[in-house]
PDB file of N, CA and C in Angstrom:
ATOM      1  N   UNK A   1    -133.804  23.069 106.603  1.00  0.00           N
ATOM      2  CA  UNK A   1    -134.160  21.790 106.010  1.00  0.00           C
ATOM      3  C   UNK A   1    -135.140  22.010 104.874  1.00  0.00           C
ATOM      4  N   UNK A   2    -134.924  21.260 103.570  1.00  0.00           N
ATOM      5  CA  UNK A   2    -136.014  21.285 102.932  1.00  0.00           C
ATOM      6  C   UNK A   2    -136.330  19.635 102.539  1.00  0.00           C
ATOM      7  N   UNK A   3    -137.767  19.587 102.255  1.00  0.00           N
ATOM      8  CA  UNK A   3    -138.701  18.433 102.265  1.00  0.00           C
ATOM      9  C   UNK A   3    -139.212  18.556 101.468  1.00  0.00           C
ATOM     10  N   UNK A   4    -139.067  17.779  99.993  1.00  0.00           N
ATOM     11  CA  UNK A   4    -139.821  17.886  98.852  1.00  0.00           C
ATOM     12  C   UNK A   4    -141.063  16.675  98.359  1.00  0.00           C
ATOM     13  N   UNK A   5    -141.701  17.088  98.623  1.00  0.00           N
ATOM     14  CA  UNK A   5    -142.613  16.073  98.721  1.00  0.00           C
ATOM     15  C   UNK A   5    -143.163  15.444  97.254  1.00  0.00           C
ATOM     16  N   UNK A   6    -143.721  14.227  97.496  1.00  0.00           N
ATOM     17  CA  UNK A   6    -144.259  13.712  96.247  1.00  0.00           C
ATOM     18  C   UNK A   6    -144.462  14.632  95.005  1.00  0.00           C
ATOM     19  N   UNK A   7    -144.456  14.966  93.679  1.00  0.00           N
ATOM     20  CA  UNK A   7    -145.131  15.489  92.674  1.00  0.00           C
ATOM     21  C   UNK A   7    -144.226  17.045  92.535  1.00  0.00           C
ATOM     22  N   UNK A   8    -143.985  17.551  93.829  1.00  0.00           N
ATOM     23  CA  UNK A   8    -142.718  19.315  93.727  1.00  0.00           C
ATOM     24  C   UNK A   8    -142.022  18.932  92.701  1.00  0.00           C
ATOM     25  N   UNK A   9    -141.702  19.855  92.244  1.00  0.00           N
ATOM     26  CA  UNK A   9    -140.696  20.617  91.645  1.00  0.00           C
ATOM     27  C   UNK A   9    -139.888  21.873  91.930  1.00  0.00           C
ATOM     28  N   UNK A  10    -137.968  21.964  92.339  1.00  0.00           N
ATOM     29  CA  UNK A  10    -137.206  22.846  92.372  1.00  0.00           C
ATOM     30  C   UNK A  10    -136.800  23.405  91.444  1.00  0.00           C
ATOM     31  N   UNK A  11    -137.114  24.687  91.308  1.00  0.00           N
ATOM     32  CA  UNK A  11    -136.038  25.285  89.844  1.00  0.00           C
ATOM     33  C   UNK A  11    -134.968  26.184  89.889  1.00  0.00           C
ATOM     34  N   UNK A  12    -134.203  25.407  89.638  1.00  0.00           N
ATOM     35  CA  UNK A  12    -132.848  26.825  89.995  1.00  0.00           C
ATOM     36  C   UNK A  12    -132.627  26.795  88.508  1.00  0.00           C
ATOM     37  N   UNK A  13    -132.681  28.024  87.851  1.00  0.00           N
ATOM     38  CA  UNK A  13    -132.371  28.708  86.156  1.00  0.00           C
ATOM     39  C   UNK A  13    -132.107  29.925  86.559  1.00  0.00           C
ATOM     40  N   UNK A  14    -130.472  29.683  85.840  1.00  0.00           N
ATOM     41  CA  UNK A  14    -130.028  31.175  85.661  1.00  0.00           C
ATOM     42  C   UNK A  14    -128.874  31.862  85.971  1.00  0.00           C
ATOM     43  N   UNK A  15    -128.444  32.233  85.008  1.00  0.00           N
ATOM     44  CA  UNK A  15    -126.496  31.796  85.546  1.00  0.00           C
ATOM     45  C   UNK A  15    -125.984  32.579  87.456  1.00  0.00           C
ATOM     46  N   UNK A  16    -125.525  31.921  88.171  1.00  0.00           N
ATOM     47  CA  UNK A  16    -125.232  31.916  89.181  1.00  0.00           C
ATOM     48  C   UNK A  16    -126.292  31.833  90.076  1.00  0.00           C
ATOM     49  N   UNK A  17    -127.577  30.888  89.667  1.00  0.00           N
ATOM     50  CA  UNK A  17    -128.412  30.595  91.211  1.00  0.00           C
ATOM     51  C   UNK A  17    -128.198  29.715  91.620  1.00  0.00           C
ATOM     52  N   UNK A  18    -128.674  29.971  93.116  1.00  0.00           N
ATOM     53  CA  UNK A  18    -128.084  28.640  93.538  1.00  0.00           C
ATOM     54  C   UNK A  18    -128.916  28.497  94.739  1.00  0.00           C
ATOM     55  N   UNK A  19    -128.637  27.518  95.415  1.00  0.00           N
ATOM     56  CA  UNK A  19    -129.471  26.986  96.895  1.00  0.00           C
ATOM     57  C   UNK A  19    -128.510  26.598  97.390  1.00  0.00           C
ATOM     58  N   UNK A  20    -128.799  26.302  98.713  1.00  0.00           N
ATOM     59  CA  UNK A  20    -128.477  25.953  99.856  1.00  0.00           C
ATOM     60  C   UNK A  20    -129.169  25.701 101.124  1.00  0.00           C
ATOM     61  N   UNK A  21    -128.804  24.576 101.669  1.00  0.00           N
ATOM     62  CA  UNK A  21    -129.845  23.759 102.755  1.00  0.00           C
ATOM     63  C   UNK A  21    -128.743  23.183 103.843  1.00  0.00           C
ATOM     64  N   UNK A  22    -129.259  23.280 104.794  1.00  0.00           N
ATOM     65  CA  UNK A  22    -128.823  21.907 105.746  1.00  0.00           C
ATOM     66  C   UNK A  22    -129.221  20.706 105.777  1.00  0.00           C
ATOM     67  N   UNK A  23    -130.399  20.039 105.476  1.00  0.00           N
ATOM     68  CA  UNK A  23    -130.670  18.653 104.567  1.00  0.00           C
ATOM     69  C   UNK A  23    -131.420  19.073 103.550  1.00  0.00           C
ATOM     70  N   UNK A  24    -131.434  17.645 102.547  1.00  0.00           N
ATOM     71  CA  UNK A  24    -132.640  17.894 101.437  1.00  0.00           C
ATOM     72  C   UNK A  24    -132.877  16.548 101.079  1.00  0.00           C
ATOM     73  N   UNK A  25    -134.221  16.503 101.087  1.00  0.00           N
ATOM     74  CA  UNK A  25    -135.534  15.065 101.222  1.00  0.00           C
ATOM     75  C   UNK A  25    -135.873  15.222  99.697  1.00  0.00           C
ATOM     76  N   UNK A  26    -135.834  14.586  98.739  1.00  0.00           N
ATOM     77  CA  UNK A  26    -136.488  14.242  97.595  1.00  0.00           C
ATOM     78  C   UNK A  26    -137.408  13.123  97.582  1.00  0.00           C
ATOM     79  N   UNK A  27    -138.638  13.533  97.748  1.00  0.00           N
ATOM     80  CA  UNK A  27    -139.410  12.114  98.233  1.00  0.00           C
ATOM     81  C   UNK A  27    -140.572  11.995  96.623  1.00  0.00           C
ATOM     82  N   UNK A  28    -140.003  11.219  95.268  1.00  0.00           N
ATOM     83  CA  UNK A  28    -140.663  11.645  94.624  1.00  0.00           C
ATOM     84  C   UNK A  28    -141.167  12.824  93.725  1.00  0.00           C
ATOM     85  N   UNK A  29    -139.916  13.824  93.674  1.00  0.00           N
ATOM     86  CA  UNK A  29    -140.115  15.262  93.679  1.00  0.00           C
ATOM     87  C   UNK A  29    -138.967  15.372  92.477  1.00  0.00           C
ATOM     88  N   UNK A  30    -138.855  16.610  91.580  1.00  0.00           N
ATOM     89  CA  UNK A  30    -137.987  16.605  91.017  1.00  0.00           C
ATOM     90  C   UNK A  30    -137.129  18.385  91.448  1.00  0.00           C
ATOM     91  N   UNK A  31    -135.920  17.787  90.849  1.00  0.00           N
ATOM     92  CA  UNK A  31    -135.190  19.456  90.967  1.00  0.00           C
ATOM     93  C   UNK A  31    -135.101  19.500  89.119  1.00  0.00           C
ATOM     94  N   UNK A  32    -135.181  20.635  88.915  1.00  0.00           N
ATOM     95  CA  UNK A  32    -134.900  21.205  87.464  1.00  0.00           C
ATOM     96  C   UNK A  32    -133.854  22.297  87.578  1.00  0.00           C
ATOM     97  N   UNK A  33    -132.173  22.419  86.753  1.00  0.00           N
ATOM     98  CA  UNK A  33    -131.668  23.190  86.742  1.00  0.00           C
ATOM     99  C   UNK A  33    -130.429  23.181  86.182  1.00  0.00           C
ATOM    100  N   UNK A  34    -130.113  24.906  85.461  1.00  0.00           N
ATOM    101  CA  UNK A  34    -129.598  24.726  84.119  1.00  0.00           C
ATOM    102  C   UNK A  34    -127.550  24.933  84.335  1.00  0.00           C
ATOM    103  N   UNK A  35    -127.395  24.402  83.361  1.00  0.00           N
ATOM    104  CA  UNK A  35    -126.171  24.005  83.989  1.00  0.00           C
ATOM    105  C   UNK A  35    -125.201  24.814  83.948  1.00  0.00           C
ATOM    106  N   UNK A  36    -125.403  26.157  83.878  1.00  0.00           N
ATOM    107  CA  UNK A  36    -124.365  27.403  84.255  1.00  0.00           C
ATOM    108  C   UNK A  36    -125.260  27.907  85.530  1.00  0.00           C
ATOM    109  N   UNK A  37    -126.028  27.628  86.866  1.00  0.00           N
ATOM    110  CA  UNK A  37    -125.947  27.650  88.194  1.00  0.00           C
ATOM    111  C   UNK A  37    -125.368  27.062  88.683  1.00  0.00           C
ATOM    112  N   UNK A  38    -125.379  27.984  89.849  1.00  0.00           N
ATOM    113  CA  UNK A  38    -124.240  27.281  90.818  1.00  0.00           C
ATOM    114  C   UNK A  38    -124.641  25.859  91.190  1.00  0.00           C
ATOM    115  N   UNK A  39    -123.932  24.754  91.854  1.00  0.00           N
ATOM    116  CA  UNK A  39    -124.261  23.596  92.078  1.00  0.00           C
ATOM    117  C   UNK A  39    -125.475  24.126  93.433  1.00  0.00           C
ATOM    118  N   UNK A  40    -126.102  22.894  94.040  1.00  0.00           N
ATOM    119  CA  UNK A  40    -127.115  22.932  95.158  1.00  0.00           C
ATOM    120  C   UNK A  40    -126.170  22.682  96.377  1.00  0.00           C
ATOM    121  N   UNK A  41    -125.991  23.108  97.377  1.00  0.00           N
ATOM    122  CA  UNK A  41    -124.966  22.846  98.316  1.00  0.00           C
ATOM    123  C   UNK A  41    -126.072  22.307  99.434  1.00  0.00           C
ATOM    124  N   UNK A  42    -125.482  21.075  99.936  1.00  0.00           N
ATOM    125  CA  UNK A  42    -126.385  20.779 101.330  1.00  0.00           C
ATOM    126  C   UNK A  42    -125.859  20.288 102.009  1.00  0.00           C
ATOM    127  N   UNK A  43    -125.719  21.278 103.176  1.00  0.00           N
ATOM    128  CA  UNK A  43    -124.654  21.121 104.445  1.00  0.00           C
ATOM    129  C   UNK A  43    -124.625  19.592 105.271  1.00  0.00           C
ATOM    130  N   UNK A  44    -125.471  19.345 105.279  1.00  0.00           N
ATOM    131  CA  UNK A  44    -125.600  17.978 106.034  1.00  0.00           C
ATOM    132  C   UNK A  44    -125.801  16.704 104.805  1.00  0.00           C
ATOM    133  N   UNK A  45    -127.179  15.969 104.919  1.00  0.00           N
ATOM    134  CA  UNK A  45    -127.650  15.037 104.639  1.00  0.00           C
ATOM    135  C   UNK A  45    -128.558  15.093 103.383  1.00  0.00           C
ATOM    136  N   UNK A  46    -128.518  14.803 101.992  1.00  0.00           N
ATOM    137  CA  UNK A  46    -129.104  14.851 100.830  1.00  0.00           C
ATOM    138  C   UNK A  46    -129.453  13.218 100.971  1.00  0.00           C
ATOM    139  N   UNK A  47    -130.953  13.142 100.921  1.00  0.00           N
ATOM    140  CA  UNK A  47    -131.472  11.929 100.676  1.00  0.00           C
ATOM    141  C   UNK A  47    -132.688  12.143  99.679  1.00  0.00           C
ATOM    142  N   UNK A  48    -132.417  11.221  98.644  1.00  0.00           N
ATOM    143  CA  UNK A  48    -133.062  10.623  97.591  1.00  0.00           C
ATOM    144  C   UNK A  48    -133.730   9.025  97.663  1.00  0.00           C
ATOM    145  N   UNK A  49    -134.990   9.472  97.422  1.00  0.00           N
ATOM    146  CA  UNK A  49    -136.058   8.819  97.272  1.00  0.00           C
ATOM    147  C   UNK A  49    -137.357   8.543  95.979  1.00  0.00           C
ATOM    148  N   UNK A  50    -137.033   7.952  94.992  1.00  0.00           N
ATOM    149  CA  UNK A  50    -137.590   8.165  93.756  1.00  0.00           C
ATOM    150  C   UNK A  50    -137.210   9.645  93.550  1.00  0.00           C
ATOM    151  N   UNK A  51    -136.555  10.234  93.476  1.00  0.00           N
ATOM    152  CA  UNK A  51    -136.464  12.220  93.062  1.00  0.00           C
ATOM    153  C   UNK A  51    -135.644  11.337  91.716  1.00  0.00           C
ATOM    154  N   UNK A  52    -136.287  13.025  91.021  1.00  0.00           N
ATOM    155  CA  UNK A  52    -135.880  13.218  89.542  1.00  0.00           C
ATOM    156  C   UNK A  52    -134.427  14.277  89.428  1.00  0.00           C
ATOM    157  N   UNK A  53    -133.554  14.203  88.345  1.00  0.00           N
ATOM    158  CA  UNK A  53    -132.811  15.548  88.100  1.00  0.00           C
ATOM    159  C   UNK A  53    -132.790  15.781  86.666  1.00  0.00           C
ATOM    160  N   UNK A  54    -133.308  16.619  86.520  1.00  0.00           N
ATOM    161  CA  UNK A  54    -133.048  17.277  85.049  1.00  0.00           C
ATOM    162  C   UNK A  54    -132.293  18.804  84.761  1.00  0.00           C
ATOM    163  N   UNK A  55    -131.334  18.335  83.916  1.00  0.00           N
ATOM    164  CA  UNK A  55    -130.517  19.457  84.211  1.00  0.00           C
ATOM    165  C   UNK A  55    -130.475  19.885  82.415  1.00  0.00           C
ATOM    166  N   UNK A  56    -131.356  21.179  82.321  1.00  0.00           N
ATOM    167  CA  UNK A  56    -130.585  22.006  80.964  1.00  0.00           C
ATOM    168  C   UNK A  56    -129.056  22.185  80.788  1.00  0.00           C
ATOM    169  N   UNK A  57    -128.477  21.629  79.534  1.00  0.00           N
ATOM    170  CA  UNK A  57    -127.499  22.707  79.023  1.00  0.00           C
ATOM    171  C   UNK A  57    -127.625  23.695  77.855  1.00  0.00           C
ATOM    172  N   UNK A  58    -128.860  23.837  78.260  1.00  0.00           N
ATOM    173  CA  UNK A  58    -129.001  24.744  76.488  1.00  0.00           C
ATOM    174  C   UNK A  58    -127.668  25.915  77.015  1.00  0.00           C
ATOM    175  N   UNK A  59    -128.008  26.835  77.362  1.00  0.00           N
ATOM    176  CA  UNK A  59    -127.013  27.738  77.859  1.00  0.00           C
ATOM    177  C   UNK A  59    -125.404  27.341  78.055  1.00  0.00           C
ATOM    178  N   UNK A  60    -124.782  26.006  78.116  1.00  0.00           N
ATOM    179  CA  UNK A  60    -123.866  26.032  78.421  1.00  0.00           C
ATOM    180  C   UNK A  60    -123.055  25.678  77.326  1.00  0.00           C
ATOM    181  N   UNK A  61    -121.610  26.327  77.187  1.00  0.00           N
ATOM    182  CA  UNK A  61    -120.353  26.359  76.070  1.00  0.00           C
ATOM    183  C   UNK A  61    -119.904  24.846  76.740  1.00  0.00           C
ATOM    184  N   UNK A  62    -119.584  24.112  75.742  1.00  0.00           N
ATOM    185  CA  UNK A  62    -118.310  23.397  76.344  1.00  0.00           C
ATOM    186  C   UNK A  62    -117.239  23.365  75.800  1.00  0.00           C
ATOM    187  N   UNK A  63    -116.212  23.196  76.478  1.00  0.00           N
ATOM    188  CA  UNK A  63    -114.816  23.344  75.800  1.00  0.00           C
ATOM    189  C   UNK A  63    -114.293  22.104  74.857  1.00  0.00           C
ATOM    190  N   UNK A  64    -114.026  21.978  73.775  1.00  0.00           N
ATOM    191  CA  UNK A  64    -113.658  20.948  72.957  1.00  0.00           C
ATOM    192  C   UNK A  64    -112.869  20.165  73.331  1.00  0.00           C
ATOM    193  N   UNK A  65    -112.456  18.941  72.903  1.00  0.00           N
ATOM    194  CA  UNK A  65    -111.349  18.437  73.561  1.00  0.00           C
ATOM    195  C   UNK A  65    -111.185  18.536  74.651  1.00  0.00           C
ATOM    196  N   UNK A  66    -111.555  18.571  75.482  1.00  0.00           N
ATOM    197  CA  UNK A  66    -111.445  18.568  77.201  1.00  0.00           C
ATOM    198  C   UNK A  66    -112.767  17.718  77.794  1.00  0.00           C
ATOM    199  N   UNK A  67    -112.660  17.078  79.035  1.00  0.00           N
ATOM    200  CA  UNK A  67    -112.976  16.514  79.574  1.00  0.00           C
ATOM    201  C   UNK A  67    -113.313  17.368  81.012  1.00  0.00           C
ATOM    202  N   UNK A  68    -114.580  17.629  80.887  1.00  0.00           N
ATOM    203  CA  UNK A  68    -114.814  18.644  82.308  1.00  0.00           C
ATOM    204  C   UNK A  68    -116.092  18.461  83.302  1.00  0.00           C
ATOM    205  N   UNK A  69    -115.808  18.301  84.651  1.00  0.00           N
ATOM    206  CA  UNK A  69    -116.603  17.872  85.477  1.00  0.00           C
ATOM    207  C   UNK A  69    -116.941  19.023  86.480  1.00  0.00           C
ATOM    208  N   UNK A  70    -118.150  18.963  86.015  1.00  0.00           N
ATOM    209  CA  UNK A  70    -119.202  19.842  86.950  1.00  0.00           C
ATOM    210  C   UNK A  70    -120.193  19.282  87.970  1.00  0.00           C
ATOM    211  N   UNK A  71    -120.062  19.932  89.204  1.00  0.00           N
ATOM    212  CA  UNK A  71    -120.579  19.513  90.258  1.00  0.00           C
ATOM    213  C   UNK A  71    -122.203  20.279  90.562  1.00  0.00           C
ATOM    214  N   UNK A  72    -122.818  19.339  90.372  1.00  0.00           N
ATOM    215  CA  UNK A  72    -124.254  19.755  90.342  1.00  0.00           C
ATOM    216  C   UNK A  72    -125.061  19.964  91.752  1.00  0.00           C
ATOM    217  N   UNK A  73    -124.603  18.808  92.250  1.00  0.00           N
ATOM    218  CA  UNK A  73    -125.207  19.341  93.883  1.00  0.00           C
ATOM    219  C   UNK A  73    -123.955  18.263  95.229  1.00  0.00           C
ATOM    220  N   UNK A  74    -123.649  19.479  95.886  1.00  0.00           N
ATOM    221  CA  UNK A  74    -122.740  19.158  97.058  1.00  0.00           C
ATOM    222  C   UNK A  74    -123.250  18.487  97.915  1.00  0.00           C
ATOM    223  N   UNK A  75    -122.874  17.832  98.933  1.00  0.00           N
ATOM    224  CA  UNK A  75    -123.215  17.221  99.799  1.00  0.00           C
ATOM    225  C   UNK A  75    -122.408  16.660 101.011  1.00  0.00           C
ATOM    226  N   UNK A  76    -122.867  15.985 102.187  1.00  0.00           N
ATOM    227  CA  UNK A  76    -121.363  15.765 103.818  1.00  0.00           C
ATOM    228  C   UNK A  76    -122.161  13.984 102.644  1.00  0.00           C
ATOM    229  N   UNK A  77    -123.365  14.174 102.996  1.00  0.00           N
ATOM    230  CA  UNK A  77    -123.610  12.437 102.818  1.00  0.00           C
ATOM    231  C   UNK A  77    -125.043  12.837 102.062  1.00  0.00           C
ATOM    232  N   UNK A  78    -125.039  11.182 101.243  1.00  0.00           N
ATOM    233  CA  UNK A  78    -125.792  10.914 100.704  1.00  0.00           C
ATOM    234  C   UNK A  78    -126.702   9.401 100.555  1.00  0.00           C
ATOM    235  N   UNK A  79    -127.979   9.974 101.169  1.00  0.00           N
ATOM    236  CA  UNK A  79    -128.583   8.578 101.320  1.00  0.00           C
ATOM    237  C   UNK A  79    -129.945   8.053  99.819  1.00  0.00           C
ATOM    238  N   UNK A  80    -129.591   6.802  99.235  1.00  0.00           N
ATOM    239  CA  UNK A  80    -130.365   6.782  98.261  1.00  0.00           C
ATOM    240  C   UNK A  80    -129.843   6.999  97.088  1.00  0.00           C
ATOM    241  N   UNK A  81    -130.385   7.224  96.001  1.00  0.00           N
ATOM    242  CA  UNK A  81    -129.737   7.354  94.586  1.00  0.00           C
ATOM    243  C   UNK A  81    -130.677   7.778  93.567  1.00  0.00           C
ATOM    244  N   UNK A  82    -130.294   8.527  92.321  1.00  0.00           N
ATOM    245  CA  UNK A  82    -131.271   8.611  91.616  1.00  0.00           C
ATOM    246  C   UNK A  82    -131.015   7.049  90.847  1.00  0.00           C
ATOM    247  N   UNK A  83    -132.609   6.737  90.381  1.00  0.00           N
ATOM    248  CA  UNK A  83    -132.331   5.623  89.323  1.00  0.00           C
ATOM    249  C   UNK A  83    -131.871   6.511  87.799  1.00  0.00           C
ATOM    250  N   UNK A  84    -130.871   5.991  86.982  1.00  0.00           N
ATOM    251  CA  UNK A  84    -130.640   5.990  85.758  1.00  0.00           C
ATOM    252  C   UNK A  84    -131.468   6.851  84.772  1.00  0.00           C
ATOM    253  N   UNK A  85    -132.860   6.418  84.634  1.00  0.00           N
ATOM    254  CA  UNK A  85    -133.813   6.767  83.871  1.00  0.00           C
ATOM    255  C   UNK A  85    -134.239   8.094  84.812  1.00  0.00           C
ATOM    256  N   UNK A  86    -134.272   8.585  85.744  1.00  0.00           N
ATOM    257  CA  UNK A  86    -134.389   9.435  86.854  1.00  0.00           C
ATOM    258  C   UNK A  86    -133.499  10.559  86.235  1.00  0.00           C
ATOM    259  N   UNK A  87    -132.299  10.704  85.656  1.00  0.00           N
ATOM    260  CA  UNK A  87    -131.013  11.436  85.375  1.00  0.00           C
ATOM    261  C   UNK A  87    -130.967  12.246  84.098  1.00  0.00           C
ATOM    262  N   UNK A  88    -131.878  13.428  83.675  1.00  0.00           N
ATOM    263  CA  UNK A  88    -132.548  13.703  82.568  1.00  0.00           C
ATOM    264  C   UNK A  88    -131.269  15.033  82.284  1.00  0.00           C
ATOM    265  N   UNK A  89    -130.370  15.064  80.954  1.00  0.00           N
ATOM    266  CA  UNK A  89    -130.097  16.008  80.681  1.00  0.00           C
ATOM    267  C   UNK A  89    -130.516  16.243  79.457  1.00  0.00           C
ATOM    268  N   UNK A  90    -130.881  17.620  78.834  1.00  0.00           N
ATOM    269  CA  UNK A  90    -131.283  18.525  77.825  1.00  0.00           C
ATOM    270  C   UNK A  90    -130.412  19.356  77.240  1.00  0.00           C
ATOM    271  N   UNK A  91    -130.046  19.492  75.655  1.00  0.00           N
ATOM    272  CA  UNK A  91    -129.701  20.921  75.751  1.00  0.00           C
ATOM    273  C   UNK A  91    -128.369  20.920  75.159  1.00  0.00           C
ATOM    274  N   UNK A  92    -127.579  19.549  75.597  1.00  0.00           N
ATOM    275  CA  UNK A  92    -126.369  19.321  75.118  1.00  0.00           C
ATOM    276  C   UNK A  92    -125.911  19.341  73.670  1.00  0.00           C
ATOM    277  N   UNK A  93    -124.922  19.666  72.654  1.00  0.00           N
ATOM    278  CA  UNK A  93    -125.067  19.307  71.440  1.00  0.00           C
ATOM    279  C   UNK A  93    -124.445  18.325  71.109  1.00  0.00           C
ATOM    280  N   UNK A  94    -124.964  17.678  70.167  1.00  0.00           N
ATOM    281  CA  UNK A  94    -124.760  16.132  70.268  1.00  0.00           C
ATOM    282  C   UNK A  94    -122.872  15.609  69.732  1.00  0.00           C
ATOM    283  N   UNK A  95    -122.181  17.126  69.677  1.00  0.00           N
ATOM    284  CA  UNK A  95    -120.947  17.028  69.529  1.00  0.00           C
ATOM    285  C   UNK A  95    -119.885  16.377  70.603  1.00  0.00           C
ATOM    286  N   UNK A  96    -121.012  16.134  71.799  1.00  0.00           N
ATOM    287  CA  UNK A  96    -120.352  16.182  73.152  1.00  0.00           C
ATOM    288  C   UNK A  96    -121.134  14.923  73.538  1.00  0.00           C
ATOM    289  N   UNK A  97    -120.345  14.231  74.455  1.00  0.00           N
ATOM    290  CA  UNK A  97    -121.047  13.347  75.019  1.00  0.00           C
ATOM    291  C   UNK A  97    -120.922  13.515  77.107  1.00  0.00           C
ATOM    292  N   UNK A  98    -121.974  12.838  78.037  1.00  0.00           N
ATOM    293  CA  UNK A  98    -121.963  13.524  79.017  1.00  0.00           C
ATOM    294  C   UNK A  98    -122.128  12.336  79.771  1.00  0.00           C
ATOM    295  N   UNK A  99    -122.182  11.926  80.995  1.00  0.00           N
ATOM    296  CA  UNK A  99    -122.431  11.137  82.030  1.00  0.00           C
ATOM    297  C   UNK A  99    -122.971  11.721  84.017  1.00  0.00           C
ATOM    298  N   UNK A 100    -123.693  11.217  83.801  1.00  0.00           N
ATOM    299  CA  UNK A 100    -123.707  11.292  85.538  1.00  0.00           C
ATOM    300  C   UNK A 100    -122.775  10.221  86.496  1.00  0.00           C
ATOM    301  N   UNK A 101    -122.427  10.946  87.440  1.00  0.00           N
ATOM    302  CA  UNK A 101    -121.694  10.497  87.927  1.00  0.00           C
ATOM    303  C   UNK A 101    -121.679  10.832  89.837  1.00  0.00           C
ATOM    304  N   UNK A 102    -121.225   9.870  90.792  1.00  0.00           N
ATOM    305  CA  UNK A 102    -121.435  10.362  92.236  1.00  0.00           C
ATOM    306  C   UNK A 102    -120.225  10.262  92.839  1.00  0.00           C
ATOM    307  N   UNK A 103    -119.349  11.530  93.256  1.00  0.00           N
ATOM    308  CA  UNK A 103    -117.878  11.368  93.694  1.00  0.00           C
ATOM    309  C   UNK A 103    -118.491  11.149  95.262  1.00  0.00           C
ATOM    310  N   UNK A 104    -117.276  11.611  96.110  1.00  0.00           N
ATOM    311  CA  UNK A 104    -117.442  11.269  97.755  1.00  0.00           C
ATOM    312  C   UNK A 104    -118.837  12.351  97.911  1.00  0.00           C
ATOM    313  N   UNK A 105    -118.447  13.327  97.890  1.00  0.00           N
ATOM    314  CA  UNK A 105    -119.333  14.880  98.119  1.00  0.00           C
ATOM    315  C   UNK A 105    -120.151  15.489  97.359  1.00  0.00           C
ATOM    316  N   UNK A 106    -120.307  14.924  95.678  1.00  0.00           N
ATOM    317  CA  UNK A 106    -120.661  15.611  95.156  1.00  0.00           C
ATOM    318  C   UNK A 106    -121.748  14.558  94.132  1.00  0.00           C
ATOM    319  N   UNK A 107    -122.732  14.944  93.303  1.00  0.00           N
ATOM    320  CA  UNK A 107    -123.142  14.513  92.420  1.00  0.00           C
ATOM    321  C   UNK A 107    -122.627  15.182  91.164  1.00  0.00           C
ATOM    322  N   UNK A 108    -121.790  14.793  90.222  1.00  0.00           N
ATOM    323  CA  UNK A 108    -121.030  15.378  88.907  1.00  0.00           C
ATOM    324  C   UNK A 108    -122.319  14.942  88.058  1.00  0.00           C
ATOM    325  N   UNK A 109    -121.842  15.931  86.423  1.00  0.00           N
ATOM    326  CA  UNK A 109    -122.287  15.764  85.225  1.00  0.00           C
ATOM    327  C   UNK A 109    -120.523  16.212  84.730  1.00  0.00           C
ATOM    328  N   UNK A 110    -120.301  14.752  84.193  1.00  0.00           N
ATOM    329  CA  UNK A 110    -119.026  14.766  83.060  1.00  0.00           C
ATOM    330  C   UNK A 110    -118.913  14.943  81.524  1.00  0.00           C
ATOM    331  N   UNK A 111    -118.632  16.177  81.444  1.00  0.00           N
ATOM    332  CA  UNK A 111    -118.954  16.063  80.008  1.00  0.00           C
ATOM    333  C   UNK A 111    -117.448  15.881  78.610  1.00  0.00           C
ATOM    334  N   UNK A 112    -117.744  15.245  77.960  1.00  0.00           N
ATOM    335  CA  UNK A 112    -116.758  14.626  77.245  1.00  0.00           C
ATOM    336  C   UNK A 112    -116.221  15.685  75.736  1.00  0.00           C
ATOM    337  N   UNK A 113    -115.964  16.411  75.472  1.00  0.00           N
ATOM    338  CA  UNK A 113    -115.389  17.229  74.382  1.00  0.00           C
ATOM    339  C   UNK A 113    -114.365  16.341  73.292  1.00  0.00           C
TER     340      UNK A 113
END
């Protein structure tokens, strides 16, 4: 289990890091991480509570013309939400346009080519 408490910060940077948990508590806390790591996988229960996400793409290519969805952090369930203004990406070039997005399992970043 991890428990991120008020004011933390997670950093996963760096092509193929990654985490993994059986729950994860964002209570106020942010994760930071760049968008060629692996997504955050959490076996059970991801609950969000005021938590932040900011995700670099300085590092990442995107493919033109294509429409490609990357899964940022896995999940069985998800309780809570980030707010909007909460959903910080960096890094992108402004050739591309991107969205957050929450499938069944996953929290996506869609990015538009």
């Amino acid at each position: 289990n991890m428990n991120m408490n008020a004011g933390s910060t997670l950093v996963i940077k760096g092509e193929r890091s990654s985490l993994t948990t059986k729950n994860l508590i964002l209570t106020g806390s942010t994760i930071e991480m760049s968008l060629v790591s692996n997504p955050v996988k959490v076996k059970r229960q991801f609950r969000v509570n005021n938590g932040r996400l900011v995700i670099d793409a300085t590092e990442y290519v995107p493919i033109a013309d294509t429409i490609t969805n990357i899964p940022l952090i896995k999940f069985d369930s998800i309780d809570g939400m980030f707010a909007s203004d909460n959903l910080i990406l960096t890094g992108l070039s402004s050739e591309f346009s991107a969205r957050f997005e929450v499938a069944a399992n996953a929290m996506m970043l869609i990015i538009d080519g």
